[in-house]
PDB file of N, CA and C in Angstrom:
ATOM      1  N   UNK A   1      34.624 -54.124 148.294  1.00  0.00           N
ATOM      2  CA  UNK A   1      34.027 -53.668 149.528  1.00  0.00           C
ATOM      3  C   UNK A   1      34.933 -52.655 150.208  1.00  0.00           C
ATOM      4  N   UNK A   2      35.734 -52.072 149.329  1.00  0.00           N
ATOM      5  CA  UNK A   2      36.989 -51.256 150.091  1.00  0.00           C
ATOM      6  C   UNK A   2      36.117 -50.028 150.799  1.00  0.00           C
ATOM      7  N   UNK A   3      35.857 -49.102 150.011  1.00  0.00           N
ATOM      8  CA  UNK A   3      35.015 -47.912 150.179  1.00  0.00           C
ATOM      9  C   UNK A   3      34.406 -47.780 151.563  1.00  0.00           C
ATOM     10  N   UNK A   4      32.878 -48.918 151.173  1.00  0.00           N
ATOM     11  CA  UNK A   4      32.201 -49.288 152.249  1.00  0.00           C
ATOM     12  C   UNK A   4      32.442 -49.765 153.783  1.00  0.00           C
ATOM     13  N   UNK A   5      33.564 -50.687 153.565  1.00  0.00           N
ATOM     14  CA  UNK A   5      34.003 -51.335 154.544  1.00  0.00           C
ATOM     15  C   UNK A   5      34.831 -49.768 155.153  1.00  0.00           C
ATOM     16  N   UNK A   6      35.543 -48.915 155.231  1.00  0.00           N
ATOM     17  CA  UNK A   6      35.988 -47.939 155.526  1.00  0.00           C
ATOM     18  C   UNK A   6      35.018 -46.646 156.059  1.00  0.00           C
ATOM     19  N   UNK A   7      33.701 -46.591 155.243  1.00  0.00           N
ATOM     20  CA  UNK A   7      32.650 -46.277 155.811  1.00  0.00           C
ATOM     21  C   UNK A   7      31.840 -46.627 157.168  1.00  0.00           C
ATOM     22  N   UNK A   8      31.688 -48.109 156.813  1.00  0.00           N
ATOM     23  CA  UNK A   8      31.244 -48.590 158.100  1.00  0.00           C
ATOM     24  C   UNK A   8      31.724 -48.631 159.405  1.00  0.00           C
ATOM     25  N   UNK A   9      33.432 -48.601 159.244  1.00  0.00           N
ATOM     26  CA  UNK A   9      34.655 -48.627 160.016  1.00  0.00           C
ATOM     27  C   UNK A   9      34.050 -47.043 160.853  1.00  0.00           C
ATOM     28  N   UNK A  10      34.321 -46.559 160.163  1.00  0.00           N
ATOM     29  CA  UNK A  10      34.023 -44.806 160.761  1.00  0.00           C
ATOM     30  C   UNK A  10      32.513 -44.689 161.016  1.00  0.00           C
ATOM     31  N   UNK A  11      31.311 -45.691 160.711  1.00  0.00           N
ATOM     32  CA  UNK A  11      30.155 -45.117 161.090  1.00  0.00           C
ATOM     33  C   UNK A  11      30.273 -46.113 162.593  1.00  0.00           C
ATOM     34  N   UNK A  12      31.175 -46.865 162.869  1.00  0.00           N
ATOM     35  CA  UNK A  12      31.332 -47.245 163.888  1.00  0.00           C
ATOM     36  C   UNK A  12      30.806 -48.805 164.396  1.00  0.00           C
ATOM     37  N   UNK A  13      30.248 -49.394 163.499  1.00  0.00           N
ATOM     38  CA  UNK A  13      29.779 -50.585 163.003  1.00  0.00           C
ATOM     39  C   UNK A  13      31.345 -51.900 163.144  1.00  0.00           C
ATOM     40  N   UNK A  14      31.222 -52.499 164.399  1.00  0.00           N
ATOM     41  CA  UNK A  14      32.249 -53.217 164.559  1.00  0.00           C
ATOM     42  C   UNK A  14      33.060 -54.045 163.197  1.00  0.00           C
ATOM     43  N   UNK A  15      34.675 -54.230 163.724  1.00  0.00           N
ATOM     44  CA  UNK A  15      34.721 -55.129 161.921  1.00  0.00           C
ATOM     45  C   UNK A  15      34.658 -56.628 162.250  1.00  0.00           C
ATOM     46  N   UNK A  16      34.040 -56.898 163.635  1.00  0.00           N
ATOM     47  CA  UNK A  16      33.641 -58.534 163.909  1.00  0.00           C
ATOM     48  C   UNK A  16      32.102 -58.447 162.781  1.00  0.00           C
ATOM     49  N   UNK A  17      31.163 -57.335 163.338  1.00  0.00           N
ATOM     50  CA  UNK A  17      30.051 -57.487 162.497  1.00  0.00           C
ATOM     51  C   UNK A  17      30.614 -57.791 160.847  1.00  0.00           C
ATOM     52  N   UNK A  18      31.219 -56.998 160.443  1.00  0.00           N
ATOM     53  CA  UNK A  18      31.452 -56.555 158.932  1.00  0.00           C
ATOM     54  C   UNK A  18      32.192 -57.909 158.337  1.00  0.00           C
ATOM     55  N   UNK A  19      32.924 -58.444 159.420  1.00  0.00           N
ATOM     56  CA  UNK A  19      33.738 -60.080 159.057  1.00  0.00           C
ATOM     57  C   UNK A  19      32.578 -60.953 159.354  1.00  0.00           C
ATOM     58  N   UNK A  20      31.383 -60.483 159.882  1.00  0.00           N
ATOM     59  CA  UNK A  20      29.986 -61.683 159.857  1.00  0.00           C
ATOM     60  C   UNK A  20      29.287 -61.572 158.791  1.00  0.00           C
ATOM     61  N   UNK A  21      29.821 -60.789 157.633  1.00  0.00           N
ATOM     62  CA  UNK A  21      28.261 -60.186 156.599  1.00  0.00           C
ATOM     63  C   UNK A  21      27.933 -61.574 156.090  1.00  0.00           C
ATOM     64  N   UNK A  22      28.992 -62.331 155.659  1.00  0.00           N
ATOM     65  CA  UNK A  22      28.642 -63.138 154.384  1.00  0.00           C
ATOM     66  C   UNK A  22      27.876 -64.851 155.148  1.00  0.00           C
ATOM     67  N   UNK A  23      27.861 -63.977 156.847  1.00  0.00           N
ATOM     68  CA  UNK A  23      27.125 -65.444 157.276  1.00  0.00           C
ATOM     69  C   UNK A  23      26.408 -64.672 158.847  1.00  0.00           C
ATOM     70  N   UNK A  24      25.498 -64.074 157.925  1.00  0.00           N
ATOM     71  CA  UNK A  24      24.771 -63.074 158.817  1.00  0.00           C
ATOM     72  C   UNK A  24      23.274 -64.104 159.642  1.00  0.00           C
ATOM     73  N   UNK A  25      23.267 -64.721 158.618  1.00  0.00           N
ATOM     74  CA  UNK A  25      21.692 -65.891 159.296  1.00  0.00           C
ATOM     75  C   UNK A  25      22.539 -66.233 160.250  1.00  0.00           C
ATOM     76  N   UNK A  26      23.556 -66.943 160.638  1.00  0.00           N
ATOM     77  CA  UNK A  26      23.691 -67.627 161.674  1.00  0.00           C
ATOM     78  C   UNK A  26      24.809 -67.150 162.590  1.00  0.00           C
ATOM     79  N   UNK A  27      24.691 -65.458 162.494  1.00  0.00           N
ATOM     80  CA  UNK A  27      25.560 -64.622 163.320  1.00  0.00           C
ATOM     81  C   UNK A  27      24.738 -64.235 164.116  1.00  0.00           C
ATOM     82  N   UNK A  28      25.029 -63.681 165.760  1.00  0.00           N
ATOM     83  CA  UNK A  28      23.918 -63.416 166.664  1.00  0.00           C
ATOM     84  C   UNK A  28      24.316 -61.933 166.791  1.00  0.00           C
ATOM     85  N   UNK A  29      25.436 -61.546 165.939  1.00  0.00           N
ATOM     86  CA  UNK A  29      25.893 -60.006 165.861  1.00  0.00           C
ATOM     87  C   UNK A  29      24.853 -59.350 165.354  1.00  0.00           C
ATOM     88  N   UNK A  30      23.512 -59.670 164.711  1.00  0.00           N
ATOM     89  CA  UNK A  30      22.603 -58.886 163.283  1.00  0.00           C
ATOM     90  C   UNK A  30      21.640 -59.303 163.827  1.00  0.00           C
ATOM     91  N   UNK A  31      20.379 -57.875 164.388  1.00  0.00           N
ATOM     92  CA  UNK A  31      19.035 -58.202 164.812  1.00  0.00           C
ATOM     93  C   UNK A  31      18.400 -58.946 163.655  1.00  0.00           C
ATOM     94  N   UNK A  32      16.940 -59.180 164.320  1.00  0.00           N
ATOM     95  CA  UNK A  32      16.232 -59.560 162.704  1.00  0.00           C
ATOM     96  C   UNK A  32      15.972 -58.722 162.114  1.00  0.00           C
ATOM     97  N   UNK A  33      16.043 -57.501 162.050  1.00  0.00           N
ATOM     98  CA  UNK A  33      15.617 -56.394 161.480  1.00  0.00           C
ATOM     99  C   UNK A  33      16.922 -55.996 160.237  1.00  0.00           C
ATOM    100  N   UNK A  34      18.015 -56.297 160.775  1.00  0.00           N
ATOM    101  CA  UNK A  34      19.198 -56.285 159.870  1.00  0.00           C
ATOM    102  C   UNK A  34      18.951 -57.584 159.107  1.00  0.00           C
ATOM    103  N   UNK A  35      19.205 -58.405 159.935  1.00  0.00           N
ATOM    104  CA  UNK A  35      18.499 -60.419 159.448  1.00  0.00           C
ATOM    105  C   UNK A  35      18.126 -60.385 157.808  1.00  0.00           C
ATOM    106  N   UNK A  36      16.437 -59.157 157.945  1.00  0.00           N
ATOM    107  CA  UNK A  36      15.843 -59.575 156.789  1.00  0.00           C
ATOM    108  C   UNK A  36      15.938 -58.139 155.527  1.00  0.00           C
ATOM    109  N   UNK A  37      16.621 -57.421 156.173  1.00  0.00           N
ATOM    110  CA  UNK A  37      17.275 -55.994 155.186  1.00  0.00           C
ATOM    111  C   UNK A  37      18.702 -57.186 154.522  1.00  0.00           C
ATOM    112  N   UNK A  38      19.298 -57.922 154.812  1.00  0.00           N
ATOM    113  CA  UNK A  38      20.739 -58.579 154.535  1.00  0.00           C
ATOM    114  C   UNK A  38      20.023 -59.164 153.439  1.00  0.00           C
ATOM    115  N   UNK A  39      19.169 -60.498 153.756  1.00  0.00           N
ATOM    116  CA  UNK A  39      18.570 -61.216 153.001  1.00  0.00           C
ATOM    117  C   UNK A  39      17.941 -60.684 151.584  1.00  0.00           C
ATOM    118  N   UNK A  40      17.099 -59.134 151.824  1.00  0.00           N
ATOM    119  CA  UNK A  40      16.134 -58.752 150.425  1.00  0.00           C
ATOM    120  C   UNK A  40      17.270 -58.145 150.054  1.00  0.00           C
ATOM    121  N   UNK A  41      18.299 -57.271 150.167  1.00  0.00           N
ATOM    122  CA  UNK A  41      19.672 -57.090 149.799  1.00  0.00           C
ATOM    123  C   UNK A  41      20.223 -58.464 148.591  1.00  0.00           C
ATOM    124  N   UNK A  42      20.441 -59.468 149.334  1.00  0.00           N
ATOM    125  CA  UNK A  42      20.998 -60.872 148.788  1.00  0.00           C
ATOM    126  C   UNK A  42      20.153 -61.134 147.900  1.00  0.00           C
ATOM    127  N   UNK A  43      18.795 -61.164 148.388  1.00  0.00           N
ATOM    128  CA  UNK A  43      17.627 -61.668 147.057  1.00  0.00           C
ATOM    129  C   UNK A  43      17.581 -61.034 145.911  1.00  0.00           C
ATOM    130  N   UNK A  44      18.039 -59.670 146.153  1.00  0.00           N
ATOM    131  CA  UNK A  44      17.677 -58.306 144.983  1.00  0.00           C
ATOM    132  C   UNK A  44      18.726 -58.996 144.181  1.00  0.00           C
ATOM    133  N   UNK A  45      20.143 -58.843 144.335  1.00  0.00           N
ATOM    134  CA  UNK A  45      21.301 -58.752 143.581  1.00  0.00           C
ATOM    135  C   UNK A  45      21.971 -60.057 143.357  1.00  0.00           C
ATOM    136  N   UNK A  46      21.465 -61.676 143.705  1.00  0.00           N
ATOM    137  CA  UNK A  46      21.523 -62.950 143.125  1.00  0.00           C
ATOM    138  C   UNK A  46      20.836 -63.321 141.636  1.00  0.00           C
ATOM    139  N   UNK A  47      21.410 -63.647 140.441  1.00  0.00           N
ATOM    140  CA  UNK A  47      20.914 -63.662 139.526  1.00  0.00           C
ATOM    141  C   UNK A  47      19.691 -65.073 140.383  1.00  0.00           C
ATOM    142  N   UNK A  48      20.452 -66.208 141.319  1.00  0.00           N
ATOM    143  CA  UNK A  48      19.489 -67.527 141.224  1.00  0.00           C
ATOM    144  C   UNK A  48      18.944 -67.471 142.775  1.00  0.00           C
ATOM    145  N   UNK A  49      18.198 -65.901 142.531  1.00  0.00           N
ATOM    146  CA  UNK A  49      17.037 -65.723 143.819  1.00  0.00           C
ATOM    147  C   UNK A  49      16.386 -64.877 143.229  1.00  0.00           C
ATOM    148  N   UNK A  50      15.110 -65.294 144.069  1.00  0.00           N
ATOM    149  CA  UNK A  50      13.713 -64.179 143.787  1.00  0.00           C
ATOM    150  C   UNK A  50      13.906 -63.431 145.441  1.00  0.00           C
ATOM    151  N   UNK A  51      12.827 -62.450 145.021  1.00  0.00           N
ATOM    152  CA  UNK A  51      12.365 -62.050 146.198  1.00  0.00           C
ATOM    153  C   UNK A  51      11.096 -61.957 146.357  1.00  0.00           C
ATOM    154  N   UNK A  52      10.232 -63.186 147.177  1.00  0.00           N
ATOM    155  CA  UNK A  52       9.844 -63.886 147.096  1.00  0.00           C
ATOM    156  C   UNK A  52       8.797 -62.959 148.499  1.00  0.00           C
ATOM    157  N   UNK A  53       7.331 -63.613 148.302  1.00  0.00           N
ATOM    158  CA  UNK A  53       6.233 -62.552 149.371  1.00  0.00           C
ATOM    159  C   UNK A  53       6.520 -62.878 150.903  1.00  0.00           C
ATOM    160  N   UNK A  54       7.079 -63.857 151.251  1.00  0.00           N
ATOM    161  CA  UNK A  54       7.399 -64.499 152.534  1.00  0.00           C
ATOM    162  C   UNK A  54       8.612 -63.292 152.723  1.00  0.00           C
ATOM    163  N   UNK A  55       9.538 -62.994 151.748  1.00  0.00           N
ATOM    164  CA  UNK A  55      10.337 -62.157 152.405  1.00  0.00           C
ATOM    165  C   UNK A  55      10.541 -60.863 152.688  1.00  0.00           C
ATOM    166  N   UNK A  56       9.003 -60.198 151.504  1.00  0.00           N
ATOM    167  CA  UNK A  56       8.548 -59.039 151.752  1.00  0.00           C
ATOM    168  C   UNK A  56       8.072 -58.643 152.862  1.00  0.00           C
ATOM    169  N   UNK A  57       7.216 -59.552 153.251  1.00  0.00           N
ATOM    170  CA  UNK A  57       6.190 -59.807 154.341  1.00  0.00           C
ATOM    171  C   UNK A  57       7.013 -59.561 155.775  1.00  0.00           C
ATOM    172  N   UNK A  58       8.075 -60.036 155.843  1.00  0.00           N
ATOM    173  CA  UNK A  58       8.694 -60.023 157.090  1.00  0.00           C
ATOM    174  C   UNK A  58       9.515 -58.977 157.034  1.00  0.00           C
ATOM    175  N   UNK A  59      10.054 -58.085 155.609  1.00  0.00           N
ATOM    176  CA  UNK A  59      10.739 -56.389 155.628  1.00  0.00           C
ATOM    177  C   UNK A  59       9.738 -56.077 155.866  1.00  0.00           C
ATOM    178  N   UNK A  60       8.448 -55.642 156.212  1.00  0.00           N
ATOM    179  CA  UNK A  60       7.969 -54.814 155.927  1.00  0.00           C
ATOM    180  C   UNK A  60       7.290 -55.067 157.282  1.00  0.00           C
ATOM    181  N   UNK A  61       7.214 -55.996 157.891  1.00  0.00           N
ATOM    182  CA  UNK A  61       7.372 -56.214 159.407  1.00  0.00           C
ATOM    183  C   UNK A  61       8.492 -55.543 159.922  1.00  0.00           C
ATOM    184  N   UNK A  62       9.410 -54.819 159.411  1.00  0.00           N
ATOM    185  CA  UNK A  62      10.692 -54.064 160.348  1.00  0.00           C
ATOM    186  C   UNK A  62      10.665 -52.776 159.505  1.00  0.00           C
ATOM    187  N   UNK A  63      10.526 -52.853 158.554  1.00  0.00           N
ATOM    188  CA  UNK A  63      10.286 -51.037 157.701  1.00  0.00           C
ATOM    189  C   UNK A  63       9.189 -50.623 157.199  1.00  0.00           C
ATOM    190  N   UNK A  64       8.756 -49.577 157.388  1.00  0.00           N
ATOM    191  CA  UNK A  64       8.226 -48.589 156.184  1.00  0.00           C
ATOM    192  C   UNK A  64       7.965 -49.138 155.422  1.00  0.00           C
ATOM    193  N   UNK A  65       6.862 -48.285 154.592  1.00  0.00           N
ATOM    194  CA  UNK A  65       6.778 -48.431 152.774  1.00  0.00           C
ATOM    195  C   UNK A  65       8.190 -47.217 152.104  1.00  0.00           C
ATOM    196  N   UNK A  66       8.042 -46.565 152.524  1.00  0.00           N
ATOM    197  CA  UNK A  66       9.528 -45.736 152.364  1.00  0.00           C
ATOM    198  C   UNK A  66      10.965 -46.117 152.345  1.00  0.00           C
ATOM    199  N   UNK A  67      10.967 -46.761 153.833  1.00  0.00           N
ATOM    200  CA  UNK A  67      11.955 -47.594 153.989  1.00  0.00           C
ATOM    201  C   UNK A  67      12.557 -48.401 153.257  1.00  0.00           C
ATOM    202  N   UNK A  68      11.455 -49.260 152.621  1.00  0.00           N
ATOM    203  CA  UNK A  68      11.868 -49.995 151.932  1.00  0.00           C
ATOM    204  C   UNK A  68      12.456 -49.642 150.365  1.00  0.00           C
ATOM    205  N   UNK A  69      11.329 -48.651 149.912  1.00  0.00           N
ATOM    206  CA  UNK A  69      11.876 -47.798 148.717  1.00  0.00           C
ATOM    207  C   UNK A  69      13.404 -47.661 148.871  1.00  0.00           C
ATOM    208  N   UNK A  70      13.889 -47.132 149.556  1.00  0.00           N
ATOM    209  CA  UNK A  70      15.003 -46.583 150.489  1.00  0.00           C
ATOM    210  C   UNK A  70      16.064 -47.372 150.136  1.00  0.00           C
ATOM    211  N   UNK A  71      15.775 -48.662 150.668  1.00  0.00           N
ATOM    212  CA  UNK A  71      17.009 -49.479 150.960  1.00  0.00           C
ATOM    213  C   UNK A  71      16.740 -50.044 149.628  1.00  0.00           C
ATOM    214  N   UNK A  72      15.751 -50.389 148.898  1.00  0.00           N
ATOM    215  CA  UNK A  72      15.793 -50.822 147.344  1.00  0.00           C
ATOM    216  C   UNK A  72      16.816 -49.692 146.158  1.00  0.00           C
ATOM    217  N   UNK A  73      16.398 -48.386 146.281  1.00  0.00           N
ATOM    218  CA  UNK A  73      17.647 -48.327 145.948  1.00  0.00           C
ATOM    219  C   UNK A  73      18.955 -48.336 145.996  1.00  0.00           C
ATOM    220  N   UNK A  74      19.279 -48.034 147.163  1.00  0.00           N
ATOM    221  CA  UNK A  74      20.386 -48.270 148.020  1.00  0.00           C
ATOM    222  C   UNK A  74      21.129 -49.412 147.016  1.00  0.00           C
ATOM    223  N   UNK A  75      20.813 -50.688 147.742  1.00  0.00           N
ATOM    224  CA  UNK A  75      20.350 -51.865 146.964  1.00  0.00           C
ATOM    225  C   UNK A  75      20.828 -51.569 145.028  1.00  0.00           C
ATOM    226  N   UNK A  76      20.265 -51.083 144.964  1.00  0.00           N
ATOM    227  CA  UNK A  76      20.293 -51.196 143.395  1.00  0.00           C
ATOM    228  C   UNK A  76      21.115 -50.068 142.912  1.00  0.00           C
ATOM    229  N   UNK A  77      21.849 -49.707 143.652  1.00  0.00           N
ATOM    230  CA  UNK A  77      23.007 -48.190 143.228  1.00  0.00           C
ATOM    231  C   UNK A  77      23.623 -48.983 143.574  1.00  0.00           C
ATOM    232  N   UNK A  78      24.428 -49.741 144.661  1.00  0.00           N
ATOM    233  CA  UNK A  78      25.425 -50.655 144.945  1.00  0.00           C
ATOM    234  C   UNK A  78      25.766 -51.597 144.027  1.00  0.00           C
ATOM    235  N   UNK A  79      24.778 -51.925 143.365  1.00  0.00           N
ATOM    236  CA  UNK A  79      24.816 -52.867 142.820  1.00  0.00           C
ATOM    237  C   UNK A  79      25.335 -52.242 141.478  1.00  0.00           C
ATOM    238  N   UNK A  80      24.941 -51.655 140.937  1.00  0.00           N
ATOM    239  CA  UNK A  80      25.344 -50.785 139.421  1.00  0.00           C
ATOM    240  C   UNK A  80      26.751 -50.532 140.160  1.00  0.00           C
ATOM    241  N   UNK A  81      27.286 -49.418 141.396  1.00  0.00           N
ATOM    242  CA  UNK A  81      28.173 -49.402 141.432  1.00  0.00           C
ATOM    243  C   UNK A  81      29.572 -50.325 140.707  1.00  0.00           C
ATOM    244  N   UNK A  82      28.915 -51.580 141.977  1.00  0.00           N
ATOM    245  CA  UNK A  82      30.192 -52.640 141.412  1.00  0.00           C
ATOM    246  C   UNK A  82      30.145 -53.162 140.378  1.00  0.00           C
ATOM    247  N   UNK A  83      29.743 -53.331 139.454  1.00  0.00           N
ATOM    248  CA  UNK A  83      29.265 -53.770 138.466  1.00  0.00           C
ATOM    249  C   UNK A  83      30.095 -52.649 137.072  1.00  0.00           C
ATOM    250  N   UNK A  84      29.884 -51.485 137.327  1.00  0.00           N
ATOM    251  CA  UNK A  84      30.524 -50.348 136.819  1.00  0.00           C
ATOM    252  C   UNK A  84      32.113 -50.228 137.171  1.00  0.00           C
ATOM    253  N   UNK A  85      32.673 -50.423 138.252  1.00  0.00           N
ATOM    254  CA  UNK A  85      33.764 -51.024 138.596  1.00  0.00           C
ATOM    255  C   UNK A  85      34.221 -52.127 138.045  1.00  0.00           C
ATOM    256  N   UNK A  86      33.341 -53.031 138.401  1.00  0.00           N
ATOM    257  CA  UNK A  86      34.158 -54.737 137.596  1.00  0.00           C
ATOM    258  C   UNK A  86      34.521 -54.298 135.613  1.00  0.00           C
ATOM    259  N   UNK A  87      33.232 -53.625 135.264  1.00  0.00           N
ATOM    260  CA  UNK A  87      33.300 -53.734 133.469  1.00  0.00           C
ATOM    261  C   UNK A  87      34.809 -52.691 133.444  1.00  0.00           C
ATOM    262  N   UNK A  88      34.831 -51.633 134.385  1.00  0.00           N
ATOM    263  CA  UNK A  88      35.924 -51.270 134.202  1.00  0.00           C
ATOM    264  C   UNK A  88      37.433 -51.090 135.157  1.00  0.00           C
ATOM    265  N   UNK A  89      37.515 -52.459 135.422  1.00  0.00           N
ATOM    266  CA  UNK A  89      38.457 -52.949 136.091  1.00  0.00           C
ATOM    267  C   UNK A  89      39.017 -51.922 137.254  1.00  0.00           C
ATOM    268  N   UNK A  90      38.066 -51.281 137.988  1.00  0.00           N
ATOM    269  CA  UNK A  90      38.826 -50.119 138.831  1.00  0.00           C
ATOM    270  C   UNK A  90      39.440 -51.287 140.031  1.00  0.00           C
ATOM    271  N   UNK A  91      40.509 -50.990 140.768  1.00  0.00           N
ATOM    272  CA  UNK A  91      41.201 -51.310 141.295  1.00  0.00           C
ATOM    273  C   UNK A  91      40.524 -50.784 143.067  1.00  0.00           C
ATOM    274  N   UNK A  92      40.685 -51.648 144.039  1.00  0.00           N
ATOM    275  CA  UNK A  92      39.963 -50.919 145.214  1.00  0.00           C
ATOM    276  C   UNK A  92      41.157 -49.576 145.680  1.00  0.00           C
ATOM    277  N   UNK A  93      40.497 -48.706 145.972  1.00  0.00           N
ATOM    278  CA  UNK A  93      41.853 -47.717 146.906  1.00  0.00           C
ATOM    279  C   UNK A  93      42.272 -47.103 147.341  1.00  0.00           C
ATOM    280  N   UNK A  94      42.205 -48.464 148.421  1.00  0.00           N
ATOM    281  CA  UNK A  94      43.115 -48.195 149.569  1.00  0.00           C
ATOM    282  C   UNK A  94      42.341 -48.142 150.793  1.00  0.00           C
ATOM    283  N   UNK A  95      41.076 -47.729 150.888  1.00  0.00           N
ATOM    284  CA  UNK A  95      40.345 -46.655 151.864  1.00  0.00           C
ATOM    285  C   UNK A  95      40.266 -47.797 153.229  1.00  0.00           C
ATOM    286  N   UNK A  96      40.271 -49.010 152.993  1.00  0.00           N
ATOM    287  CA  UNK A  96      40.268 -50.253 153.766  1.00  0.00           C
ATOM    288  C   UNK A  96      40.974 -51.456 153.760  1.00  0.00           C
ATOM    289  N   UNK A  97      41.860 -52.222 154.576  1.00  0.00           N
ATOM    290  CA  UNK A  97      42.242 -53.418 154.275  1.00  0.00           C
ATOM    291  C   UNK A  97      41.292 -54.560 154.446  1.00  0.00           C
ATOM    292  N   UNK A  98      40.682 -55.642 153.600  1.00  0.00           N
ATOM    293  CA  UNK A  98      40.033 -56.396 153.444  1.00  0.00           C
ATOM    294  C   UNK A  98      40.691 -57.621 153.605  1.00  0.00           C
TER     295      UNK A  98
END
């Protein structure tokens, strides 16, 4: 999360939020609109989750049909990212302390 987390730092996105990601349901830092972008995020890239019509239903209550395109790839470039990193052991660097 080096990169990103250094990104977010500079897009100005507090690092109380960014120290809430991994317990965002029961943070009051994250509208529901972030709420259920976190969640289809989590659902996409868990091998032992679906993404399931209850949770479409409620993105799509806060985005676009675009939108959602949008953040699906997003979503799914992040995901290759690290993944492309892990197979080849890149090292984080530097851009953030975690």
């Amino acid at each position: 999360m080096d990169i990103r987390r250094a990104v977010g730092a500079r897009a100005g996105i507090p690092s109380e939020k960014l120290d809430d990601l991994l317990r965002y349901r029961q943070s009051d830092r994250f509208t529901p609109r972030e709420q259920v972008a976190l969640e289809y995020a989590e659902r996409i890239t868990r091998d032992d989750q679906e993404v399931t019509d209850t949770c479409m239903t409620r993105l799509r209550e806060h985005f676009s049909e675009a939108e959602v395109v949008e953040l699906t790839f997003i979503v799914g470039f992040q995901t290759f990212a690290s993944k492309f990193a892990k197979a080849f052991r890149l090292a984080p660097q530097g851009f953030a302390r975690v």
